[in-house]
C-alpha atoms as a PDB file:
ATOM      1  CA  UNK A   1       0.000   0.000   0.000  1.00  0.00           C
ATOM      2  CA  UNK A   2       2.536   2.203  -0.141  1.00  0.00           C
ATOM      3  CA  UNK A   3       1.434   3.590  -3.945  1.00  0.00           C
ATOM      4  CA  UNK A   4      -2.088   3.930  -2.528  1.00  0.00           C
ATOM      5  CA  UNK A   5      -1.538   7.785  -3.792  1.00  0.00           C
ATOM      6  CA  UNK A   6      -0.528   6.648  -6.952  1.00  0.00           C
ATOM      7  CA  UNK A   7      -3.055   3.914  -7.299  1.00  0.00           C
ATOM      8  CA  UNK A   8      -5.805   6.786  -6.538  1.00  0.00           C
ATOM      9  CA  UNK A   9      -4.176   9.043  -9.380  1.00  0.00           C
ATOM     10  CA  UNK A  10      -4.235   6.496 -11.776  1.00  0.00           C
ATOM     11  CA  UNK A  11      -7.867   5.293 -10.887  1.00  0.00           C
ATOM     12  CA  UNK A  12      -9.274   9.053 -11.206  1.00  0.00           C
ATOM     13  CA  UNK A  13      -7.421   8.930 -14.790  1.00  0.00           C
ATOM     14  CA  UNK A  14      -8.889   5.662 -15.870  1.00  0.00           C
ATOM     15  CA  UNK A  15     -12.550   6.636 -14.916  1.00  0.00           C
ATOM     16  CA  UNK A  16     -12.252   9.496 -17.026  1.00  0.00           C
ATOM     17  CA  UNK A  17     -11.312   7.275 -19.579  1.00  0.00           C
ATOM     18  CA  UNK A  18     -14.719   5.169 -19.142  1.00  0.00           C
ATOM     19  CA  UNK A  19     -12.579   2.322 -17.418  1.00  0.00           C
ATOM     20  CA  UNK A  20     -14.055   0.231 -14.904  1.00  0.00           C
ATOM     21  CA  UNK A  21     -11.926   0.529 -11.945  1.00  0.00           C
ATOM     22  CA  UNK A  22     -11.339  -1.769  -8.673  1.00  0.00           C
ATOM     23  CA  UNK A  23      -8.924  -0.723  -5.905  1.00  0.00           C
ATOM     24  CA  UNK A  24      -7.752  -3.060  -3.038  1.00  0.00           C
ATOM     25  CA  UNK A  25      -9.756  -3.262   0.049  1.00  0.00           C
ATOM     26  CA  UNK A  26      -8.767   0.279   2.091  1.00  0.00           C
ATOM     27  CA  UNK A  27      -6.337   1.443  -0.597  1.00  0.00           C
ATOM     28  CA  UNK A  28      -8.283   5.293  -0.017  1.00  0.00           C
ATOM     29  CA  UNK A  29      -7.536   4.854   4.093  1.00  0.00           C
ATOM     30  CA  UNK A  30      -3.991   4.447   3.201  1.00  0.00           C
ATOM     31  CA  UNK A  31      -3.364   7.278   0.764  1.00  0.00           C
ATOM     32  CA  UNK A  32      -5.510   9.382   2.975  1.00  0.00           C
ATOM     33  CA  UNK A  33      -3.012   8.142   6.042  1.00  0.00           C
ATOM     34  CA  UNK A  34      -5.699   7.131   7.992  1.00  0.00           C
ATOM     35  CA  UNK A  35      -3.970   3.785   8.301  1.00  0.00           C
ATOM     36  CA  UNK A  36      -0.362   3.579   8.415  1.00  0.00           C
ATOM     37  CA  UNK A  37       1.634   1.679   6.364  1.00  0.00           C
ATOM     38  CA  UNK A  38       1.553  -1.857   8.214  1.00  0.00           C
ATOM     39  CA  UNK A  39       5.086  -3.445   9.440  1.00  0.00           C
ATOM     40  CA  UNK A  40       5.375  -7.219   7.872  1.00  0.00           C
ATOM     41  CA  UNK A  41       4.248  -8.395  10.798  1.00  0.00           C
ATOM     42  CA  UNK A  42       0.902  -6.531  10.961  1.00  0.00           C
ATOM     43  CA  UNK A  43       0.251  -7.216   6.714  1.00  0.00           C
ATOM     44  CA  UNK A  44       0.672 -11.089   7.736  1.00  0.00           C
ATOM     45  CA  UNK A  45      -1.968 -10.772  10.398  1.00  0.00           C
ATOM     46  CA  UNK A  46      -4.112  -8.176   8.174  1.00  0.00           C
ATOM     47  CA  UNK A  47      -4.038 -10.829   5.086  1.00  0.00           C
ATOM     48  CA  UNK A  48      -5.226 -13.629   7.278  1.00  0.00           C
ATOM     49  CA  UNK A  49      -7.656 -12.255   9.280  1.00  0.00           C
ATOM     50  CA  UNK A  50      -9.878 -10.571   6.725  1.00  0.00           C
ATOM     51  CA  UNK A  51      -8.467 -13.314   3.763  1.00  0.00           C
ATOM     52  CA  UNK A  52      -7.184 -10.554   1.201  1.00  0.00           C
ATOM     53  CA  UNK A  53      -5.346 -12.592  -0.724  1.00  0.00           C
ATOM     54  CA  UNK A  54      -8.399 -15.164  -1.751  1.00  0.00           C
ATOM     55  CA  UNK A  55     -10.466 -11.528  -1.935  1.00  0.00           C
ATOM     56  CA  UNK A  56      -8.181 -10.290  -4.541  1.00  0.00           C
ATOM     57  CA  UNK A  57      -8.250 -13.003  -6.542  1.00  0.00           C
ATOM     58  CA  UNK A  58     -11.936 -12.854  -6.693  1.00  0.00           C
ATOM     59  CA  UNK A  59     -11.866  -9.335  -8.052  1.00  0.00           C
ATOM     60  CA  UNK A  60      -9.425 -10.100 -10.709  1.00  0.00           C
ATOM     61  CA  UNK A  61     -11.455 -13.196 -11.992  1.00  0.00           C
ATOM     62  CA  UNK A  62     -14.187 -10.640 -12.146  1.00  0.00           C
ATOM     63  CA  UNK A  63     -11.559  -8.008 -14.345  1.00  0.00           C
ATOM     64  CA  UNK A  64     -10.603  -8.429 -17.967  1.00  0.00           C
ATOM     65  CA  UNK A  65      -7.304  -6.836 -17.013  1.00  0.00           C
ATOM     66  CA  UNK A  66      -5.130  -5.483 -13.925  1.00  0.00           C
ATOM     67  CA  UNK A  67      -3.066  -2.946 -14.214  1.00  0.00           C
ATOM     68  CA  UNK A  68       0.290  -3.128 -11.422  1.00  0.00           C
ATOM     69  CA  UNK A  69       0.767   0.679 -10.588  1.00  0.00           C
ATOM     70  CA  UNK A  70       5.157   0.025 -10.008  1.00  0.00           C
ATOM     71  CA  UNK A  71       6.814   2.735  -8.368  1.00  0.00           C
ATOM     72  CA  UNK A  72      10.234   3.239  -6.949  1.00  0.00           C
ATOM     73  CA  UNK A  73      10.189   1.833  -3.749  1.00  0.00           C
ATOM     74  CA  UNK A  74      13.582  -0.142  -1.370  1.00  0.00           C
ATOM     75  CA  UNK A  75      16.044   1.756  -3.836  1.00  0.00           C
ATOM     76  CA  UNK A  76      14.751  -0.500  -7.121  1.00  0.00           C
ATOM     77  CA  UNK A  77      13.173   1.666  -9.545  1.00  0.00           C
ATOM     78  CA  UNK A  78       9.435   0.747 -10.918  1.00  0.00           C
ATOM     79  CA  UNK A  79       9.781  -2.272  -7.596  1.00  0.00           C
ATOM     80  CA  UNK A  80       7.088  -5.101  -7.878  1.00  0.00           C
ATOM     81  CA  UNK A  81       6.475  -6.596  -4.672  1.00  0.00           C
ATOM     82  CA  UNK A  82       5.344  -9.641  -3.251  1.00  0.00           C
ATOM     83  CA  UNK A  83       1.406  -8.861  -3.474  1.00  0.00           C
ATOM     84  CA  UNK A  84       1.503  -7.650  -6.681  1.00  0.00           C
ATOM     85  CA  UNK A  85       3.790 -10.308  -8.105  1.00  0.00           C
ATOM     86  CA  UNK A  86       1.067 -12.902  -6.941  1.00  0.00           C
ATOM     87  CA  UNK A  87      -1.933 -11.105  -8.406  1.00  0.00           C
ATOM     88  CA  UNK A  88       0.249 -11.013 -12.065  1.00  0.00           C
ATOM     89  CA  UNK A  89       0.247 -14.508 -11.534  1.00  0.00           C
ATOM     90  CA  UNK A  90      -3.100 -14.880 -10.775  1.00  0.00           C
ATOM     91  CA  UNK A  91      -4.434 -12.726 -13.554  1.00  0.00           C
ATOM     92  CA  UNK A  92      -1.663 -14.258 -15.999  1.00  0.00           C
ATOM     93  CA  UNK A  93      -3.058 -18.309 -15.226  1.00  0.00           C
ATOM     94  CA  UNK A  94      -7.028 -16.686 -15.860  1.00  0.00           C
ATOM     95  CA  UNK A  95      -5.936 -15.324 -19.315  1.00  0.00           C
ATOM     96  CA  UNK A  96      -6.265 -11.617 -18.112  1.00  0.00           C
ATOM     97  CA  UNK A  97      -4.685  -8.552 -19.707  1.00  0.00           C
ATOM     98  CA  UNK A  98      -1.531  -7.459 -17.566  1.00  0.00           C
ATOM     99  CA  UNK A  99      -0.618  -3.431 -17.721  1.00  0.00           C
ATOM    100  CA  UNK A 100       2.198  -2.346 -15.821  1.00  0.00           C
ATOM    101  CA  UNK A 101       2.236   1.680 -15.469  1.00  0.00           C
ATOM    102  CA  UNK A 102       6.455   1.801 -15.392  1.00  0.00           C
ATOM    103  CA  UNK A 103       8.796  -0.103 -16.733  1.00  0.00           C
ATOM    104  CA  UNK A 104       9.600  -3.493 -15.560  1.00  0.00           C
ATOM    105  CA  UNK A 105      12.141  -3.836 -12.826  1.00  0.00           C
ATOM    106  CA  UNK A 106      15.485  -5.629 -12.412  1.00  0.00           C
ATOM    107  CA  UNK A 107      14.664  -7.911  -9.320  1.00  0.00           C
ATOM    108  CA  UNK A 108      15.329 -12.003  -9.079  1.00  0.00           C
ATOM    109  CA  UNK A 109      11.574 -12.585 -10.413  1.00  0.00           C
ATOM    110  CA  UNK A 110      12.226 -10.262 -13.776  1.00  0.00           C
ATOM    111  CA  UNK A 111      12.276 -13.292 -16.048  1.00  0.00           C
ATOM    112  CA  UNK A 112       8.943 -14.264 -14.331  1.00  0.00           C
ATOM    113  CA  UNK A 113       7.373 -11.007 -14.750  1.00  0.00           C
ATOM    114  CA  UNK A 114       8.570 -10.871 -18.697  1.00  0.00           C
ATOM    115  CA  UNK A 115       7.348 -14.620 -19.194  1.00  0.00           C
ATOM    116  CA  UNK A 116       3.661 -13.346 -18.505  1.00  0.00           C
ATOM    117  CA  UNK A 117       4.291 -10.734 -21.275  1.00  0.00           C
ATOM    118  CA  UNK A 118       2.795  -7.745 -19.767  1.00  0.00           C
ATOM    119  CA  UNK A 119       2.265  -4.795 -21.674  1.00  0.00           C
ATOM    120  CA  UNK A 120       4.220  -2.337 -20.089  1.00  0.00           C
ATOM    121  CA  UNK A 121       2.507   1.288 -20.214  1.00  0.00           C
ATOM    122  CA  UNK A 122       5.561   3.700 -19.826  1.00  0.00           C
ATOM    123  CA  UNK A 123       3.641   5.757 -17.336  1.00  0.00           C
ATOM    124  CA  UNK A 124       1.135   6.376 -19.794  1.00  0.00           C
ATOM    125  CA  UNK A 125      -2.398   5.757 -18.559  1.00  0.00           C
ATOM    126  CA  UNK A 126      -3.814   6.497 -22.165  1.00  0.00           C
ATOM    127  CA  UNK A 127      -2.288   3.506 -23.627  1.00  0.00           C
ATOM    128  CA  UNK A 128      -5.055   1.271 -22.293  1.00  0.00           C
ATOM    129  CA  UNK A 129      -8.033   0.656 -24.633  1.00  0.00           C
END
Protein backbone atom coordinates (compact mmCIF):
# COMPACT_ATOMS: atom_id res chain seq x y z
CA UNK A 1 0.00 0.00 0.00
CA UNK A 2 2.54 2.20 -0.14
CA UNK A 3 1.43 3.59 -3.95
CA UNK A 4 -2.09 3.93 -2.53
CA UNK A 5 -1.54 7.78 -3.79
CA UNK A 6 -0.53 6.65 -6.95
CA UNK A 7 -3.06 3.91 -7.30
CA UNK A 8 -5.80 6.79 -6.54
CA UNK A 9 -4.18 9.04 -9.38
CA UNK A 10 -4.24 6.50 -11.78
CA UNK A 11 -7.87 5.29 -10.89
CA UNK A 12 -9.27 9.05 -11.21
CA UNK A 13 -7.42 8.93 -14.79
CA UNK A 14 -8.89 5.66 -15.87
CA UNK A 15 -12.55 6.64 -14.92
CA UNK A 16 -12.25 9.50 -17.03
CA UNK A 17 -11.31 7.28 -19.58
CA UNK A 18 -14.72 5.17 -19.14
CA UNK A 19 -12.58 2.32 -17.42
CA UNK A 20 -14.05 0.23 -14.90
CA UNK A 21 -11.93 0.53 -11.94
CA UNK A 22 -11.34 -1.77 -8.67
CA UNK A 23 -8.92 -0.72 -5.90
CA UNK A 24 -7.75 -3.06 -3.04
CA UNK A 25 -9.76 -3.26 0.05
CA UNK A 26 -8.77 0.28 2.09
CA UNK A 27 -6.34 1.44 -0.60
CA UNK A 28 -8.28 5.29 -0.02
CA UNK A 29 -7.54 4.85 4.09
CA UNK A 30 -3.99 4.45 3.20
CA UNK A 31 -3.36 7.28 0.76
CA UNK A 32 -5.51 9.38 2.97
CA UNK A 33 -3.01 8.14 6.04
CA UNK A 34 -5.70 7.13 7.99
CA UNK A 35 -3.97 3.78 8.30
CA UNK A 36 -0.36 3.58 8.42
CA UNK A 37 1.63 1.68 6.36
CA UNK A 38 1.55 -1.86 8.21
CA UNK A 39 5.09 -3.45 9.44
CA UNK A 40 5.38 -7.22 7.87
CA UNK A 41 4.25 -8.39 10.80
CA UNK A 42 0.90 -6.53 10.96
CA UNK A 43 0.25 -7.22 6.71
CA UNK A 44 0.67 -11.09 7.74
CA UNK A 45 -1.97 -10.77 10.40
CA UNK A 46 -4.11 -8.18 8.17
CA UNK A 47 -4.04 -10.83 5.09
CA UNK A 48 -5.23 -13.63 7.28
CA UNK A 49 -7.66 -12.26 9.28
CA UNK A 50 -9.88 -10.57 6.72
CA UNK A 51 -8.47 -13.31 3.76
CA UNK A 52 -7.18 -10.55 1.20
CA UNK A 53 -5.35 -12.59 -0.72
CA UNK A 54 -8.40 -15.16 -1.75
CA UNK A 55 -10.47 -11.53 -1.93
CA UNK A 56 -8.18 -10.29 -4.54
CA UNK A 57 -8.25 -13.00 -6.54
CA UNK A 58 -11.94 -12.85 -6.69
CA UNK A 59 -11.87 -9.33 -8.05
CA UNK A 60 -9.43 -10.10 -10.71
CA UNK A 61 -11.45 -13.20 -11.99
CA UNK A 62 -14.19 -10.64 -12.15
CA UNK A 63 -11.56 -8.01 -14.34
CA UNK A 64 -10.60 -8.43 -17.97
CA UNK A 65 -7.30 -6.84 -17.01
CA UNK A 66 -5.13 -5.48 -13.93
CA UNK A 67 -3.07 -2.95 -14.21
CA UNK A 68 0.29 -3.13 -11.42
CA UNK A 69 0.77 0.68 -10.59
CA UNK A 70 5.16 0.03 -10.01
CA UNK A 71 6.81 2.73 -8.37
CA UNK A 72 10.23 3.24 -6.95
CA UNK A 73 10.19 1.83 -3.75
CA UNK A 74 13.58 -0.14 -1.37
CA UNK A 75 16.04 1.76 -3.84
CA UNK A 76 14.75 -0.50 -7.12
CA UNK A 77 13.17 1.67 -9.55
CA UNK A 78 9.43 0.75 -10.92
CA UNK A 79 9.78 -2.27 -7.60
CA UNK A 80 7.09 -5.10 -7.88
CA UNK A 81 6.47 -6.60 -4.67
CA UNK A 82 5.34 -9.64 -3.25
CA UNK A 83 1.41 -8.86 -3.47
CA UNK A 84 1.50 -7.65 -6.68
CA UNK A 85 3.79 -10.31 -8.10
CA UNK A 86 1.07 -12.90 -6.94
CA UNK A 87 -1.93 -11.11 -8.41
CA UNK A 88 0.25 -11.01 -12.06
CA UNK A 89 0.25 -14.51 -11.53
CA UNK A 90 -3.10 -14.88 -10.77
CA UNK A 91 -4.43 -12.73 -13.55
CA UNK A 92 -1.66 -14.26 -16.00
CA UNK A 93 -3.06 -18.31 -15.23
CA UNK A 94 -7.03 -16.69 -15.86
CA UNK A 95 -5.94 -15.32 -19.31
CA UNK A 96 -6.26 -11.62 -18.11
CA UNK A 97 -4.69 -8.55 -19.71
CA UNK A 98 -1.53 -7.46 -17.57
CA UNK A 99 -0.62 -3.43 -17.72
CA UNK A 100 2.20 -2.35 -15.82
CA UNK A 101 2.24 1.68 -15.47
CA UNK A 102 6.45 1.80 -15.39
CA UNK A 103 8.80 -0.10 -16.73
CA UNK A 104 9.60 -3.49 -15.56
CA UNK A 105 12.14 -3.84 -12.83
CA UNK A 106 15.48 -5.63 -12.41
CA UNK A 107 14.66 -7.91 -9.32
CA UNK A 108 15.33 -12.00 -9.08
CA UNK A 109 11.57 -12.59 -10.41
CA UNK A 110 12.23 -10.26 -13.78
CA UNK A 111 12.28 -13.29 -16.05
CA UNK A 112 8.94 -14.26 -14.33
CA UNK A 113 7.37 -11.01 -14.75
CA UNK A 114 8.57 -10.87 -18.70
CA UNK A 115 7.35 -14.62 -19.19
CA UNK A 116 3.66 -13.35 -18.50
CA UNK A 117 4.29 -10.73 -21.27
CA UNK A 118 2.80 -7.74 -19.77
CA UNK A 119 2.27 -4.80 -21.67
CA UNK A 120 4.22 -2.34 -20.09
CA UNK A 121 2.51 1.29 -20.21
CA UNK A 122 5.56 3.70 -19.83
CA UNK A 123 3.64 5.76 -17.34
CA UNK A 124 1.13 6.38 -19.79
CA UNK A 125 -2.40 5.76 -18.56
CA UNK A 126 -3.81 6.50 -22.16
CA UNK A 127 -2.29 3.51 -23.63
CA UNK A 128 -5.06 1.27 -22.29
CA UNK A 129 -8.03 0.66 -24.63
Amino acid sequence: MSSACQMIDAKRKLLKNNHEVVLPRNTEQYANKILSEETAHESTKNKIKNDLIRDYFDKIKDADAILIVNVDKKGIPSYIGGNSFLEMGFAYILNKTIFILNEIPEMIYTDEILAMQPIVLEGDLLKIQ
